[in-house]
N, C-alpha and C. Protein backbone atom coordinates (compact mmCIF):
# COMPACT_ATOMS: atom_id res chain seq x y z
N UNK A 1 9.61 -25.88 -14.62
CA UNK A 1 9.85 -24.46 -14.41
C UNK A 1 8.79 -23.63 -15.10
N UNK A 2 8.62 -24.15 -16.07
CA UNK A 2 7.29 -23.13 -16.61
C UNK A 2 5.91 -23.27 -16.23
N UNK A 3 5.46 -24.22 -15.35
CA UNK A 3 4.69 -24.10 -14.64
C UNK A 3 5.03 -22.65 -13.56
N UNK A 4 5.67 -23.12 -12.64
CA UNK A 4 5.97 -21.97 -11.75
C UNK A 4 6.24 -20.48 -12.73
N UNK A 5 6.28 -20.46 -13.90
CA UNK A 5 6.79 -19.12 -14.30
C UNK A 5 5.27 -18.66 -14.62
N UNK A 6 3.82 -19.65 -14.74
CA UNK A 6 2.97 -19.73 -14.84
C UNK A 6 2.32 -18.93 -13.69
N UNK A 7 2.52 -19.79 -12.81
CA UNK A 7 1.71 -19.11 -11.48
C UNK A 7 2.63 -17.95 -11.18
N UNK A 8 3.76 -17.47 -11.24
CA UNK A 8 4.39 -15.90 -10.65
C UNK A 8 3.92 -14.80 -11.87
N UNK A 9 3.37 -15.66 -13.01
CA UNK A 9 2.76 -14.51 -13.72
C UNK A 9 1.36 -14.21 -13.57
N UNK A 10 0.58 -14.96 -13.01
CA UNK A 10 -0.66 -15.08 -12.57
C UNK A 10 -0.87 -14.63 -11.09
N UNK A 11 0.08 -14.17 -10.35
CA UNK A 11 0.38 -13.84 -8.94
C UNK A 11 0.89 -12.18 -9.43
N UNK A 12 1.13 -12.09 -10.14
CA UNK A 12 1.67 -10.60 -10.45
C UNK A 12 0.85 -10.05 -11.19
N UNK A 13 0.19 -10.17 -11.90
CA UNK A 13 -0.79 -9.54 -13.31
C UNK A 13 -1.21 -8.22 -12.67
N UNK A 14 -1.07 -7.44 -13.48
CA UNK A 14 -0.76 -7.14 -15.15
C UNK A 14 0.75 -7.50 -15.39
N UNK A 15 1.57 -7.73 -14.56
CA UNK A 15 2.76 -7.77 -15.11
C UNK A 15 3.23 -8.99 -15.64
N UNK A 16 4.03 -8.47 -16.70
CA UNK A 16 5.03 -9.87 -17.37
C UNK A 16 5.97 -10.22 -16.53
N UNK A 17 5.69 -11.82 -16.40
CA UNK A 17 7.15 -12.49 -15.29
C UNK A 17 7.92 -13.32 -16.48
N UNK A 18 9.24 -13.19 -16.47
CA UNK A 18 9.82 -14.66 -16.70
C UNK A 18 10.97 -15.06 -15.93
N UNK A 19 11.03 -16.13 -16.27
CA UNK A 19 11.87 -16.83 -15.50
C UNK A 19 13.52 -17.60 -16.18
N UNK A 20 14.72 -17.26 -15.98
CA UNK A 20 15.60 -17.85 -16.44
C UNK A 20 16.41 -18.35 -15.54
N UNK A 21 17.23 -19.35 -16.19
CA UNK A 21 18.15 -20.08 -15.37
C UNK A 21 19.47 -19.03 -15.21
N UNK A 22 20.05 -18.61 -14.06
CA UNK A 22 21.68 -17.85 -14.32
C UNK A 22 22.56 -18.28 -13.10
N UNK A 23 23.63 -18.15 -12.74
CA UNK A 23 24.44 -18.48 -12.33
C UNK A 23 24.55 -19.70 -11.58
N UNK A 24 25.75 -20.35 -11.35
CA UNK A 24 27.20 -21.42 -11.22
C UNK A 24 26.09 -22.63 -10.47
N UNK A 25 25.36 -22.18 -9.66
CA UNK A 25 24.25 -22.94 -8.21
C UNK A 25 22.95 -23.17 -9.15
N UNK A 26 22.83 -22.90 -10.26
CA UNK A 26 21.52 -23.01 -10.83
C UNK A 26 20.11 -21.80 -10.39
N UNK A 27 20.94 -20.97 -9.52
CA UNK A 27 19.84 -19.78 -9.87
C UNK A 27 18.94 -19.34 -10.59
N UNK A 28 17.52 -19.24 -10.29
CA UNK A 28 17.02 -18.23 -11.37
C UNK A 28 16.88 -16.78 -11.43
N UNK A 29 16.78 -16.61 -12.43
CA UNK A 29 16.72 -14.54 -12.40
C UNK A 29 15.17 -14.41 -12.53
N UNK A 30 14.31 -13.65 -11.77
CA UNK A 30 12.69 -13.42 -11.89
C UNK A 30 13.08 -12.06 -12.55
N UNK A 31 12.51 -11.95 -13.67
CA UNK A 31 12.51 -10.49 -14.53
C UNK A 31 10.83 -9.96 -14.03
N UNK A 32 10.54 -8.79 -13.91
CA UNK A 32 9.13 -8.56 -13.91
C UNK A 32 9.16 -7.34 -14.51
N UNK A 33 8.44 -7.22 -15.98
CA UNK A 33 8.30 -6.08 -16.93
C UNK A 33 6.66 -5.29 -16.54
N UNK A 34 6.72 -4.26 -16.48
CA UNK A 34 5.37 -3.28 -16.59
C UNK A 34 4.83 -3.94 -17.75
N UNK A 35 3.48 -3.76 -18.30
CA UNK A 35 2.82 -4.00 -19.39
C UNK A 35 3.52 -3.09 -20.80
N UNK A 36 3.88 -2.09 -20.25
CA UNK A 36 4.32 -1.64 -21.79
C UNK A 36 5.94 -1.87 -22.06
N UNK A 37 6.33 -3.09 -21.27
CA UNK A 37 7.53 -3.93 -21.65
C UNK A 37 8.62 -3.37 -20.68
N UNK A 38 9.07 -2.70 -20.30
CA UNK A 38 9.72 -2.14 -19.22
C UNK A 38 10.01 -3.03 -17.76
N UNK A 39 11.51 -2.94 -17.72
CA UNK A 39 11.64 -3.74 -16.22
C UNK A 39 11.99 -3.01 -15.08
N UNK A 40 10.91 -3.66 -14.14
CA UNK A 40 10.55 -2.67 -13.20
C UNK A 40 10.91 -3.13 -11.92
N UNK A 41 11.52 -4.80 -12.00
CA UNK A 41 11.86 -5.46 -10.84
C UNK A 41 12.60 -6.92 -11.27
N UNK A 42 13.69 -7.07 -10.58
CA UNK A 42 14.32 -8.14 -11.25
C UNK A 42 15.41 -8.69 -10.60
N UNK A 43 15.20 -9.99 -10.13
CA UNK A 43 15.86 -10.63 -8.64
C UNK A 43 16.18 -11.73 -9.03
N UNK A 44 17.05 -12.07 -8.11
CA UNK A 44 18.06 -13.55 -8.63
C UNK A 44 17.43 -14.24 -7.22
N UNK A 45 17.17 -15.43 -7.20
CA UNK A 45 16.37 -16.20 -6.25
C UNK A 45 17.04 -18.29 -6.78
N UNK A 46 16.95 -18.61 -5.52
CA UNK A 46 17.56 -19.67 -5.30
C UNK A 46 16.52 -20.71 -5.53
N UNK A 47 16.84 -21.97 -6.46
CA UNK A 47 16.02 -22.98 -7.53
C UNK A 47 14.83 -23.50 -6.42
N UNK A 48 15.74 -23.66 -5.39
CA UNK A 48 15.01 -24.43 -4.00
C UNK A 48 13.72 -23.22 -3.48
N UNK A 49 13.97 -22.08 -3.61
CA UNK A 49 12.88 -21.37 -3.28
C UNK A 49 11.13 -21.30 -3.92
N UNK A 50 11.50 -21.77 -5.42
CA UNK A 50 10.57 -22.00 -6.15
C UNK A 50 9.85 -23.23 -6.46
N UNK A 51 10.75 -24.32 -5.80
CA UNK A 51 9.96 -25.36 -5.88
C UNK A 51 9.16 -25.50 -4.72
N UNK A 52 9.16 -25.21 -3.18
CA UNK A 52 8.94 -25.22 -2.32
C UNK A 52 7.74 -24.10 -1.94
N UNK A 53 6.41 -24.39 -1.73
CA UNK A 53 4.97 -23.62 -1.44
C UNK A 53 5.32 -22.68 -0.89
N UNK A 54 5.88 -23.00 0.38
CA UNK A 54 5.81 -21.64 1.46
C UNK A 54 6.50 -20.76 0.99
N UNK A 55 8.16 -21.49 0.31
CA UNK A 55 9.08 -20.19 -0.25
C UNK A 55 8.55 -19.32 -0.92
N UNK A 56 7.77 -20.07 -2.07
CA UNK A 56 7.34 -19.66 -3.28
C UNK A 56 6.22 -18.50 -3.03
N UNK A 57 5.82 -18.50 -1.53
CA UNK A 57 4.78 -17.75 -1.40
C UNK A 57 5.28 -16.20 -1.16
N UNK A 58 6.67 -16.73 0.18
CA UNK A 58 7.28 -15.65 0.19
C UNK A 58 7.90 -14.88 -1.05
N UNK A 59 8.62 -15.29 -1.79
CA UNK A 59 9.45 -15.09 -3.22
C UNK A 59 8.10 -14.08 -3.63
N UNK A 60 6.84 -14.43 -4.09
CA UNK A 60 5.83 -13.73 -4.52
C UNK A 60 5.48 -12.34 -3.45
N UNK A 61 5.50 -12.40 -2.35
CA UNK A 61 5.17 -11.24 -1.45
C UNK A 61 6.13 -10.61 -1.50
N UNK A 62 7.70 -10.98 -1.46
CA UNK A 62 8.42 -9.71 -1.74
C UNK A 62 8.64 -9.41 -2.99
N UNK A 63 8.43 -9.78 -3.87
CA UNK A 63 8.02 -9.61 -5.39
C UNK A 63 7.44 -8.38 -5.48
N UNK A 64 5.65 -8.46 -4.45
CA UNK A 64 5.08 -7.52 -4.50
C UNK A 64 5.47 -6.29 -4.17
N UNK A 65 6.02 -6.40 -3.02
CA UNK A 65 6.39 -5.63 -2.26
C UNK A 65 7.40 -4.52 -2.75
N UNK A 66 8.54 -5.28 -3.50
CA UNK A 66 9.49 -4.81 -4.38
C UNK A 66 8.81 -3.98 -5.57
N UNK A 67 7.81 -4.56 -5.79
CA UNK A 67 7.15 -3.45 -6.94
C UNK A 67 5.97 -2.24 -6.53
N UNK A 68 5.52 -2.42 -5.35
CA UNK A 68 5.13 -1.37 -4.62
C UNK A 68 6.08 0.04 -4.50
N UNK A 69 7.39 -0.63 -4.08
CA UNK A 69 8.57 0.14 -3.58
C UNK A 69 8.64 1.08 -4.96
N UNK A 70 8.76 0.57 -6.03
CA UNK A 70 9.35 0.90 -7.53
C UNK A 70 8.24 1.55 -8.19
N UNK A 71 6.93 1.13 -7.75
CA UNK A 71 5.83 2.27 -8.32
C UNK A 71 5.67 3.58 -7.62
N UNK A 72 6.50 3.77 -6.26
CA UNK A 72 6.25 5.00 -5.23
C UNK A 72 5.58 4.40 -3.88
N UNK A 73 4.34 3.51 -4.11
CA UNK A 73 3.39 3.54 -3.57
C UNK A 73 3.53 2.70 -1.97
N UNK A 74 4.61 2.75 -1.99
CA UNK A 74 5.46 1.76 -0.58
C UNK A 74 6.51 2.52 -0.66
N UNK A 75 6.81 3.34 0.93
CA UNK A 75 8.77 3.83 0.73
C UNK A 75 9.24 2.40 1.77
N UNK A 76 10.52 2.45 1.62
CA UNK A 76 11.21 1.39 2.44
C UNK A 76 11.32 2.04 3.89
N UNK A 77 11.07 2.93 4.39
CA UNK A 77 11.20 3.24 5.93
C UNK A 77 9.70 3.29 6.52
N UNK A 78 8.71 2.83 5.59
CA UNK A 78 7.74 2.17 5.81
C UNK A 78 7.33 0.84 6.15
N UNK A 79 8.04 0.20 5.55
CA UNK A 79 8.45 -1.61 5.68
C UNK A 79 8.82 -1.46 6.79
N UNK A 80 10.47 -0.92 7.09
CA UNK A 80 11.23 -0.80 8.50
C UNK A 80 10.22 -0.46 9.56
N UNK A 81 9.32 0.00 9.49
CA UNK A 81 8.30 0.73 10.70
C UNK A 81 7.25 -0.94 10.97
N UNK A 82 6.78 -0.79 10.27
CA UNK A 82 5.63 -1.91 10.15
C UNK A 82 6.43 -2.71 10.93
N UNK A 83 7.51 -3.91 10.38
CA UNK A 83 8.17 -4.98 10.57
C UNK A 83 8.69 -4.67 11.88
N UNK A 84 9.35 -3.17 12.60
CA UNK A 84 8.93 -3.10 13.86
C UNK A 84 8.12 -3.08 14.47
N UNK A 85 7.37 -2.87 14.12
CA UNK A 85 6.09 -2.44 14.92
C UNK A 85 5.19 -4.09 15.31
N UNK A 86 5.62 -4.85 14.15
CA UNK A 86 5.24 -6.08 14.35
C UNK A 86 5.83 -7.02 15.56
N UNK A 87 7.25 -6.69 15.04
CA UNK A 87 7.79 -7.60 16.51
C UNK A 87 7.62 -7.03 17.51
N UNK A 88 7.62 -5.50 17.77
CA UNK A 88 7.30 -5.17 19.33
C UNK A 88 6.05 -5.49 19.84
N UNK A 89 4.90 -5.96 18.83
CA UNK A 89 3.45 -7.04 19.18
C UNK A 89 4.24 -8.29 19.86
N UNK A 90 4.46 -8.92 19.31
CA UNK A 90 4.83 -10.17 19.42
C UNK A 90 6.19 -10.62 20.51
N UNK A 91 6.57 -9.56 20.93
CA UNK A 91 7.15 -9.65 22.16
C UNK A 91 8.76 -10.01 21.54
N UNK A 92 9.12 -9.97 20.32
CA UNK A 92 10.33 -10.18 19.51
C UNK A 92 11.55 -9.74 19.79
N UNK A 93 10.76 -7.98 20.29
CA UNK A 93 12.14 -7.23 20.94
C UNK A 93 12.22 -7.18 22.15
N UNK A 94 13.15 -6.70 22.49
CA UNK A 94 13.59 -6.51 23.72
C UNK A 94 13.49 -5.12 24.35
């Protein structure tokens, strides 16, 4: 595990990641603090997601994403637009 708490802090920088074990399924909680110690994003994510590349990739992009949201610099009816806008490329919708 502290490898992986390795690379989600090296995938996030400047920010502090850690990683703990919490609830009944073996969950972990991803804390992510601003540099001047402050938590600015902080998600409960499933053990299997972090051992696994692709998850782990996703887990990290909405990571980002989540802290975009929380700095201003992303609103969420921005996401909603995009992520439509994507499937109506891709022939998704109807």
């Amino acid at each position: 595990m502290e490898s992986i708490s390795l690379l989600l802090g090296e995938a996030l920088s400047p920010y502090q990641v850690t990683l703990t074990t919490s609830g009944v399924q073996g969950e972990c909680l991803v804390t992510v603090k601003n540099p001047a110690g402050a938590i600015v994003v902080e998600r409960e994510v499933d053990r299997a997601q972090l051992t696994d590349k692709r998850s782990l990739v996703d887990v990290v992009d909405c990571l980002h994403r989540d802290l975009m949201i929380a700095e201003g610099r992303l609103e969420p009816s921005v996401i909603a637009a995009l992520r439509n806008a994507a499937l109506t490329r891709t022939g998704a919708v109807a």
